[in-house]
C-alpha atoms as a PDB file:
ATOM      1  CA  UNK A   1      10.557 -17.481 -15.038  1.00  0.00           C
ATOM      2  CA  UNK A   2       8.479 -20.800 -14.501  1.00  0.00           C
ATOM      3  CA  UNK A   3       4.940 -20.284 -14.477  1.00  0.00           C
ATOM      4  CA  UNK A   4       3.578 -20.014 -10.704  1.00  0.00           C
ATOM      5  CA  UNK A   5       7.038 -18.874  -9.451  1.00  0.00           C
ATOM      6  CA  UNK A   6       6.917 -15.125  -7.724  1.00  0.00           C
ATOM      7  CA  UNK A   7      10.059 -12.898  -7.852  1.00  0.00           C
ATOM      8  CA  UNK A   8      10.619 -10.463  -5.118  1.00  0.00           C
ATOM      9  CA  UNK A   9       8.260  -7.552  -4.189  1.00  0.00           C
ATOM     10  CA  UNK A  10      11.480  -5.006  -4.912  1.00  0.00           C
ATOM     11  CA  UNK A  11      11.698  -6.943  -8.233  1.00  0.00           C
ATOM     12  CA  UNK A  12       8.530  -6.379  -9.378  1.00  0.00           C
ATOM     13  CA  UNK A  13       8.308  -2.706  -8.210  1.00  0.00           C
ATOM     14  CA  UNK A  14      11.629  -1.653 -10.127  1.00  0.00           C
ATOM     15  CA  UNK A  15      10.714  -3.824 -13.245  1.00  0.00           C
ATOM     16  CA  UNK A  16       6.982  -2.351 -13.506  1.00  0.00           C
ATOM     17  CA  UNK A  17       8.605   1.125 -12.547  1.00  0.00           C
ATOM     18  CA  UNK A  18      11.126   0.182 -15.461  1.00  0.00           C
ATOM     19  CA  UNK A  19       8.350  -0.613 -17.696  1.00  0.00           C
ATOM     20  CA  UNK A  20       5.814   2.716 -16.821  1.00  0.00           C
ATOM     21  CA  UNK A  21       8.742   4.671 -17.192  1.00  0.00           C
ATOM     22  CA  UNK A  22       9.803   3.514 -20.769  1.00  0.00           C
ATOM     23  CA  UNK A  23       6.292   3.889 -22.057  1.00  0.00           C
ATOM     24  CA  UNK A  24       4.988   7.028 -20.089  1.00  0.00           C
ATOM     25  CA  UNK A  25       7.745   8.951 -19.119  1.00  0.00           C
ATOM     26  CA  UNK A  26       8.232  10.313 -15.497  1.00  0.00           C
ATOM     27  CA  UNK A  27       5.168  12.711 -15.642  1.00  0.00           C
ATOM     28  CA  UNK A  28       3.041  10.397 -16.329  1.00  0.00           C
ATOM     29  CA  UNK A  29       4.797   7.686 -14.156  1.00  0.00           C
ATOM     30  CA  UNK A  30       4.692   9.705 -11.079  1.00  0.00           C
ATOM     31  CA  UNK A  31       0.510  10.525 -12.122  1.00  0.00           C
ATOM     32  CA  UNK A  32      -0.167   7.092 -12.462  1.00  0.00           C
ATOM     33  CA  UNK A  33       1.640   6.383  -9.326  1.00  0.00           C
ATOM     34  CA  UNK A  34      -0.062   9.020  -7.375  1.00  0.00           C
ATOM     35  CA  UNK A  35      -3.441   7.909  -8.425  1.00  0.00           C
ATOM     36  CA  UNK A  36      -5.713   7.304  -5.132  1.00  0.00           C
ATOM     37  CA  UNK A  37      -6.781   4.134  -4.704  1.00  0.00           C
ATOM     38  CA  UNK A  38     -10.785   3.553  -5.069  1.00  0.00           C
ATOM     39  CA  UNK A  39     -12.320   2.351  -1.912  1.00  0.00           C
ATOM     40  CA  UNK A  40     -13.882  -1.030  -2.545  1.00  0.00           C
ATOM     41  CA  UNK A  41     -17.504  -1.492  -1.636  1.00  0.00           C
ATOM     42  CA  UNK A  42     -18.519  -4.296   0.583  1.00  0.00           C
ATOM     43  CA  UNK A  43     -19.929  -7.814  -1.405  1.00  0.00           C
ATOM     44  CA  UNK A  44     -23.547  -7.610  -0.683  1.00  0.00           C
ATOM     45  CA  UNK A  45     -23.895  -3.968  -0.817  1.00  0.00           C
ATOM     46  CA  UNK A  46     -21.745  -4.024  -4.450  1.00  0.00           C
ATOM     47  CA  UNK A  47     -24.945  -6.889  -5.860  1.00  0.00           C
ATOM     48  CA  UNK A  48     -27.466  -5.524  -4.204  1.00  0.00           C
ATOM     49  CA  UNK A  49     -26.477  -1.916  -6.275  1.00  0.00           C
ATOM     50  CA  UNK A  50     -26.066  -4.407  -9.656  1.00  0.00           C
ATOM     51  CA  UNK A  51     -29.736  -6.087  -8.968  1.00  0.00           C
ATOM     52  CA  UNK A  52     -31.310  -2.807  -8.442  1.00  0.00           C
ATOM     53  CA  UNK A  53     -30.240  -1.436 -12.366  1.00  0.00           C
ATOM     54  CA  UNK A  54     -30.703  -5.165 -13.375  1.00  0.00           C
ATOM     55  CA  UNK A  55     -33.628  -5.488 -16.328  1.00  0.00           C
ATOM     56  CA  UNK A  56     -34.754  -8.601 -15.267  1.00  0.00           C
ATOM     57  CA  UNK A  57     -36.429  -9.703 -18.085  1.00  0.00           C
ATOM     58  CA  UNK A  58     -33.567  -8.939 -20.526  1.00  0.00           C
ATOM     59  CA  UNK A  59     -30.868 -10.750 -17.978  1.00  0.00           C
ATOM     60  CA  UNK A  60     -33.035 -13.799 -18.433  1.00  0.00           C
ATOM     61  CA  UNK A  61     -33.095 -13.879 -21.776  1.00  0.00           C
ATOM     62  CA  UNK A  62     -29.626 -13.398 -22.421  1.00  0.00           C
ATOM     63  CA  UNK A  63     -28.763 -16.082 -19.966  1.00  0.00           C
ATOM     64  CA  UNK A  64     -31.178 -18.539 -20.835  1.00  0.00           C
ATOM     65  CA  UNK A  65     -31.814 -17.863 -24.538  1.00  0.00           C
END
């Protein structure tokens, strides 16, 4: 496959299914399949949670030192 060509959605479902299945088994398949997805939190709300564990003073020296 060329590099920035897509195949098909059903494609790429039964070749990843393939591939999960090989390595996992169907137990583990059908777990990782079943796993709920986590619900995303909004942009600013997602920094503003970052900044508030941030060390400020060791952020600044790693980036600038």
């Amino acid at each position: 496959m060329k590099q920035g060509q897509f195949i098909s959605e059903e494609t790429l479902l039964k070749q990843i299914i393939h591939i999960l299945m090989e390595n996992l088994g169907p137990v583990e398949t059908n777990r990782f399949l079943s796993l709920p997805a986590k619900k995303r939190i909004e942009s600013v709300k997602r920094h503003r949670i970052w900044q508030s564990k941030l060390d400020k003073n060791k952020f600044f020296n790693d980036v600038f030192h």
